[in-house]
PDB file of N, CA and C in Angstrom:
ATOM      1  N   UNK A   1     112.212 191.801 183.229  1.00  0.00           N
ATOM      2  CA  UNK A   1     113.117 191.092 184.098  1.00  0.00           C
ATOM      3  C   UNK A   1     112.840 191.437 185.560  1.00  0.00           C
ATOM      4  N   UNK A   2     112.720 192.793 185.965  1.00  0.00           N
ATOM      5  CA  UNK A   2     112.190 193.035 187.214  1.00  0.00           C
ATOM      6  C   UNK A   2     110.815 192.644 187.696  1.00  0.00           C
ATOM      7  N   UNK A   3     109.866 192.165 187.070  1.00  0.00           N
ATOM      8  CA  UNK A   3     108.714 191.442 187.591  1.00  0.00           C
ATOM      9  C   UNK A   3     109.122 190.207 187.843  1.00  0.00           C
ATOM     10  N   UNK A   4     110.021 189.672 187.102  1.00  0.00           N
ATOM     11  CA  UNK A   4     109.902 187.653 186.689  1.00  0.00           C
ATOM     12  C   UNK A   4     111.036 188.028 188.955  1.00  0.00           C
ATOM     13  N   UNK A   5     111.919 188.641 188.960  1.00  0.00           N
ATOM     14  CA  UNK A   5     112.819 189.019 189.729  1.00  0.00           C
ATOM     15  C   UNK A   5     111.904 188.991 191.149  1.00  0.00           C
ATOM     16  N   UNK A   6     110.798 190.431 191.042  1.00  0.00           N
ATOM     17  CA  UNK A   6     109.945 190.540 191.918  1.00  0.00           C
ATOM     18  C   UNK A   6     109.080 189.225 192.434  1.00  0.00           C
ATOM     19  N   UNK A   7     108.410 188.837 191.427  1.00  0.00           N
ATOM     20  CA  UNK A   7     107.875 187.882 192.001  1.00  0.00           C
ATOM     21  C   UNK A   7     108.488 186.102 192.268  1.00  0.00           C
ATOM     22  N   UNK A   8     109.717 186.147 192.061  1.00  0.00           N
ATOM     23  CA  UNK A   8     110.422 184.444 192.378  1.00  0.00           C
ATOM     24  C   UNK A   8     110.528 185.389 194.041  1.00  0.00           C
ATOM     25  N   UNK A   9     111.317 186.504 193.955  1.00  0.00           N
ATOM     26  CA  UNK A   9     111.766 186.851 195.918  1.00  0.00           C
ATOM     27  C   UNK A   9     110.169 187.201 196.457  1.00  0.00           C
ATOM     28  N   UNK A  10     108.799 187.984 195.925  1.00  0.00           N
ATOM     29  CA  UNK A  10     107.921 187.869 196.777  1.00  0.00           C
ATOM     30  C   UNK A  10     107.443 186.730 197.229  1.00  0.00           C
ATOM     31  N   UNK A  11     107.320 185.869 196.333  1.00  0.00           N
ATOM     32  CA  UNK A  11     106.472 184.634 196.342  1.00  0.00           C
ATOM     33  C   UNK A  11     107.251 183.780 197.834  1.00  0.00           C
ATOM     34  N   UNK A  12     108.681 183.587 196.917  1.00  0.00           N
ATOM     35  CA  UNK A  12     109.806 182.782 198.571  1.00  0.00           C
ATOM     36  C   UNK A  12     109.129 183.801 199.499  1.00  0.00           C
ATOM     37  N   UNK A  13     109.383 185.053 199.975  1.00  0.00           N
ATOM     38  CA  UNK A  13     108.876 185.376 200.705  1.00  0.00           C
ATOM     39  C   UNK A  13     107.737 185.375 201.969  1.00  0.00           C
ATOM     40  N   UNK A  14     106.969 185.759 200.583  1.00  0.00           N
ATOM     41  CA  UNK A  14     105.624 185.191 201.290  1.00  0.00           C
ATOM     42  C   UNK A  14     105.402 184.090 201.906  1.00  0.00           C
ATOM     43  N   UNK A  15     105.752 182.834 201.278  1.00  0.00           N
ATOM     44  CA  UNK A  15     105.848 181.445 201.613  1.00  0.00           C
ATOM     45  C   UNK A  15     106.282 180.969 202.740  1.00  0.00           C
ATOM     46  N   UNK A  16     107.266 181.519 202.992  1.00  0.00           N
ATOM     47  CA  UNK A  16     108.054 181.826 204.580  1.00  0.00           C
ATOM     48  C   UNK A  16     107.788 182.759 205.310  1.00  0.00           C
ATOM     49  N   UNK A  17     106.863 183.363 205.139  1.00  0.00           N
ATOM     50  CA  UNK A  17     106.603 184.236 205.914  1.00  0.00           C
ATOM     51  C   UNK A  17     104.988 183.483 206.617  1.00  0.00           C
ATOM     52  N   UNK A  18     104.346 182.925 205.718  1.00  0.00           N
ATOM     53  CA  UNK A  18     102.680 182.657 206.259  1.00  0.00           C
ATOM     54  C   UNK A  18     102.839 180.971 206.506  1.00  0.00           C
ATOM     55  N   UNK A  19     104.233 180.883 206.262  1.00  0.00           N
ATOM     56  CA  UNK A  19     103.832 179.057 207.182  1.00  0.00           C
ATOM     57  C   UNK A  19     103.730 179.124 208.256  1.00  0.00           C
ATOM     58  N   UNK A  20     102.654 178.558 209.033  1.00  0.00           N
ATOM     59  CA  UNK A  20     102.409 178.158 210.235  1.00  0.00           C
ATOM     60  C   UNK A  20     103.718 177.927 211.040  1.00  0.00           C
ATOM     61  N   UNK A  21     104.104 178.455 212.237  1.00  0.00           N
ATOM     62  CA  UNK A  21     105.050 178.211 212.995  1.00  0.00           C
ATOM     63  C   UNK A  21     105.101 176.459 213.338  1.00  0.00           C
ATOM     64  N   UNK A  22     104.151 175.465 213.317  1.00  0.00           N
ATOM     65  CA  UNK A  22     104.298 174.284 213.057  1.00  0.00           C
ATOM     66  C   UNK A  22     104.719 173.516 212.358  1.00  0.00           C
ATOM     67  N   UNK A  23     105.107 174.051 211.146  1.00  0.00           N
ATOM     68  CA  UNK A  23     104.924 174.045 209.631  1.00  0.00           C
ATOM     69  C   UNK A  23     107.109 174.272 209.640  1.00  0.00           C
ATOM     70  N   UNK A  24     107.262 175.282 210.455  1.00  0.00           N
ATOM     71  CA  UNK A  24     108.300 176.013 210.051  1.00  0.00           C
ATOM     72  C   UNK A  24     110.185 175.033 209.862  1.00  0.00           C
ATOM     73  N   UNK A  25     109.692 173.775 210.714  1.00  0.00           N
ATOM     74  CA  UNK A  25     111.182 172.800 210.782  1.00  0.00           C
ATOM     75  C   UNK A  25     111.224 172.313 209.360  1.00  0.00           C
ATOM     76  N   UNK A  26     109.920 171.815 208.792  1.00  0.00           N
ATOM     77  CA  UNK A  26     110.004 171.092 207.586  1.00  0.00           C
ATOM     78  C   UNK A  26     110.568 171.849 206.718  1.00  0.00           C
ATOM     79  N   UNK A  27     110.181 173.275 206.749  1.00  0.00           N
ATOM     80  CA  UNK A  27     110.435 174.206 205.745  1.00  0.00           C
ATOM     81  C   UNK A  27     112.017 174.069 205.027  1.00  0.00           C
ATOM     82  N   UNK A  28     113.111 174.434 206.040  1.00  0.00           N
ATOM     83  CA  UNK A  28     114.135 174.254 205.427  1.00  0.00           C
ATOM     84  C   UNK A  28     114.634 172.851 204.547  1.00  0.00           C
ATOM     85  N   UNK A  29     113.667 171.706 205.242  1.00  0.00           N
ATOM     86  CA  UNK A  29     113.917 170.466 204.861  1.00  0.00           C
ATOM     87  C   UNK A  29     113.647 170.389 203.304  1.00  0.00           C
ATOM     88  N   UNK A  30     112.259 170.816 202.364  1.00  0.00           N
ATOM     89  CA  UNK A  30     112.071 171.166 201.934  1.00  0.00           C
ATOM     90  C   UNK A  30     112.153 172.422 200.355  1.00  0.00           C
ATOM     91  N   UNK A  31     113.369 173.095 201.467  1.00  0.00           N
ATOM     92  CA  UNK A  31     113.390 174.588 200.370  1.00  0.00           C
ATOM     93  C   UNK A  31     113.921 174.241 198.930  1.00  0.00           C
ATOM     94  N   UNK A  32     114.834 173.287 198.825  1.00  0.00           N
ATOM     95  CA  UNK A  32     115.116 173.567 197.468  1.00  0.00           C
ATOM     96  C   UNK A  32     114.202 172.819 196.472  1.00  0.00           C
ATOM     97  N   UNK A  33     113.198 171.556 196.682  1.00  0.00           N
ATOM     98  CA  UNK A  33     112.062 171.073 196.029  1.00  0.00           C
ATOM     99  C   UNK A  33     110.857 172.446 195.675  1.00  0.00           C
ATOM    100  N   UNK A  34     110.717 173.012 196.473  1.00  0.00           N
ATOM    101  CA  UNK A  34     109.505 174.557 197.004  1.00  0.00           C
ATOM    102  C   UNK A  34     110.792 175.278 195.840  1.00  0.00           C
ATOM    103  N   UNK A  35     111.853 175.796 195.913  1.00  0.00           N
ATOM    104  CA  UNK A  35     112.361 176.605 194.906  1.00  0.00           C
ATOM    105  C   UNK A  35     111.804 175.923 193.695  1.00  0.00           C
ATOM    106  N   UNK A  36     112.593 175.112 193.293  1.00  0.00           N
ATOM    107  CA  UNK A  36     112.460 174.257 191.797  1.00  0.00           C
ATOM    108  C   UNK A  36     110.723 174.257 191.472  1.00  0.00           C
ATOM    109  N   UNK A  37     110.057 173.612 191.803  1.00  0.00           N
ATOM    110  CA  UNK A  37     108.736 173.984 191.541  1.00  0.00           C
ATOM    111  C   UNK A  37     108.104 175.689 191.680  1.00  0.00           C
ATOM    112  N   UNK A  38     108.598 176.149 192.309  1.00  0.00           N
ATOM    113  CA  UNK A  38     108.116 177.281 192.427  1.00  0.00           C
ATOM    114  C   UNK A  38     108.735 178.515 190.649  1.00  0.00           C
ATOM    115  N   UNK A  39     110.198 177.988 190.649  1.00  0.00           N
ATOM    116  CA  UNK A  39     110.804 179.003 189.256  1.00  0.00           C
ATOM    117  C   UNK A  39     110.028 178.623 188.317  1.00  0.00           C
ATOM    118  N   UNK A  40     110.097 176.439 188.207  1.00  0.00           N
ATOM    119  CA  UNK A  40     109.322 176.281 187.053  1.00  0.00           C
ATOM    120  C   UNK A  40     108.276 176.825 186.519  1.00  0.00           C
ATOM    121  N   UNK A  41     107.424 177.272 187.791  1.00  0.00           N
ATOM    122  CA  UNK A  41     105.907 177.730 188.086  1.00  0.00           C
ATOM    123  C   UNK A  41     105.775 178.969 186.659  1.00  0.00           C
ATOM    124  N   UNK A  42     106.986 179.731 188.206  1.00  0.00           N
ATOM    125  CA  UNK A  42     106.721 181.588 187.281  1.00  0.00           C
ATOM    126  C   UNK A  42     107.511 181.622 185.733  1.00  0.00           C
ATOM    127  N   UNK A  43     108.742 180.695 185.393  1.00  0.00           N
ATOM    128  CA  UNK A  43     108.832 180.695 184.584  1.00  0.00           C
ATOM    129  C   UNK A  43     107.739 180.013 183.026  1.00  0.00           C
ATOM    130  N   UNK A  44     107.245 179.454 183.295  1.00  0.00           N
ATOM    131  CA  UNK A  44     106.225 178.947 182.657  1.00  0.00           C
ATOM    132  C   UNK A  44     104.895 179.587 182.226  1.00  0.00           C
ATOM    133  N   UNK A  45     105.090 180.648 183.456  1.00  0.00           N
ATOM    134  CA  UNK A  45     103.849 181.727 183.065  1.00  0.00           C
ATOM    135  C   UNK A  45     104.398 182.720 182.071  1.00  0.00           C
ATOM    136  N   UNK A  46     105.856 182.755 182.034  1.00  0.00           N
ATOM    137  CA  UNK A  46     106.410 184.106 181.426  1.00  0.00           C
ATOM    138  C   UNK A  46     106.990 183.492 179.577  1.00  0.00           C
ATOM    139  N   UNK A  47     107.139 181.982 179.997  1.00  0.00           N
ATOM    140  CA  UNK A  47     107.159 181.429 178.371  1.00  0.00           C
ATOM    141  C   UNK A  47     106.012 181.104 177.904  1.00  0.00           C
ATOM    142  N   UNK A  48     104.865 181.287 178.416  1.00  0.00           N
ATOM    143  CA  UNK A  48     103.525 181.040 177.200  1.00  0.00           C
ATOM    144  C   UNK A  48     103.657 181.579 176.111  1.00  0.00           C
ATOM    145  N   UNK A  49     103.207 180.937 174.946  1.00  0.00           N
ATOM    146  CA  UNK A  49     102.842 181.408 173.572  1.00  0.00           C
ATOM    147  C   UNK A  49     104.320 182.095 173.281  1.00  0.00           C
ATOM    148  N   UNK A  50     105.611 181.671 174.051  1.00  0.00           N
ATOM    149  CA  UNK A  50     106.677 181.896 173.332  1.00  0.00           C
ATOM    150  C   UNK A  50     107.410 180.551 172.276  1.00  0.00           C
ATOM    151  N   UNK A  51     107.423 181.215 170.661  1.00  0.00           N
ATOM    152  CA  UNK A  51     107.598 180.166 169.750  1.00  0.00           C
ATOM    153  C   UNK A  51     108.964 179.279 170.494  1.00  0.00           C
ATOM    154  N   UNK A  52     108.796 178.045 170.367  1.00  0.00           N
ATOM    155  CA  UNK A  52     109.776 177.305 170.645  1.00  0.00           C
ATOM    156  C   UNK A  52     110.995 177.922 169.694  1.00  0.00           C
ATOM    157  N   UNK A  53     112.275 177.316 170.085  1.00  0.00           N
ATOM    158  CA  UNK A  53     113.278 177.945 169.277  1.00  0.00           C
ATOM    159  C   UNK A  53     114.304 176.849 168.353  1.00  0.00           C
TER     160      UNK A  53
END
């Protein structure tokens, strides 16, 4: 749980941290599409090869 944790806040992080200051108005416009794709992302890495239920 503390990795899946670590990496949804590094990743936002990072993301906001290395956008281009040009880049940076859209960002908020943006954030909750960039969330949603982004959980699906890491969650998807963490359900592989888990049996459906």
């Amino acid at each position: 749980m503390t990795f899946l944790l670590d990496a949804l806040c590094g990743g936002a992080m990072n993301h906001a941290l290395t956008t281009p200051p040009e880049l940076r108005a859209g960002l908020a416009e943006a954030a909750g599409e960039y969330a949603e794709r982004f959980v699906d992302f890491v969650l998807a890495s963490v359900l592989v090869g888990t049996p459906a239920a």
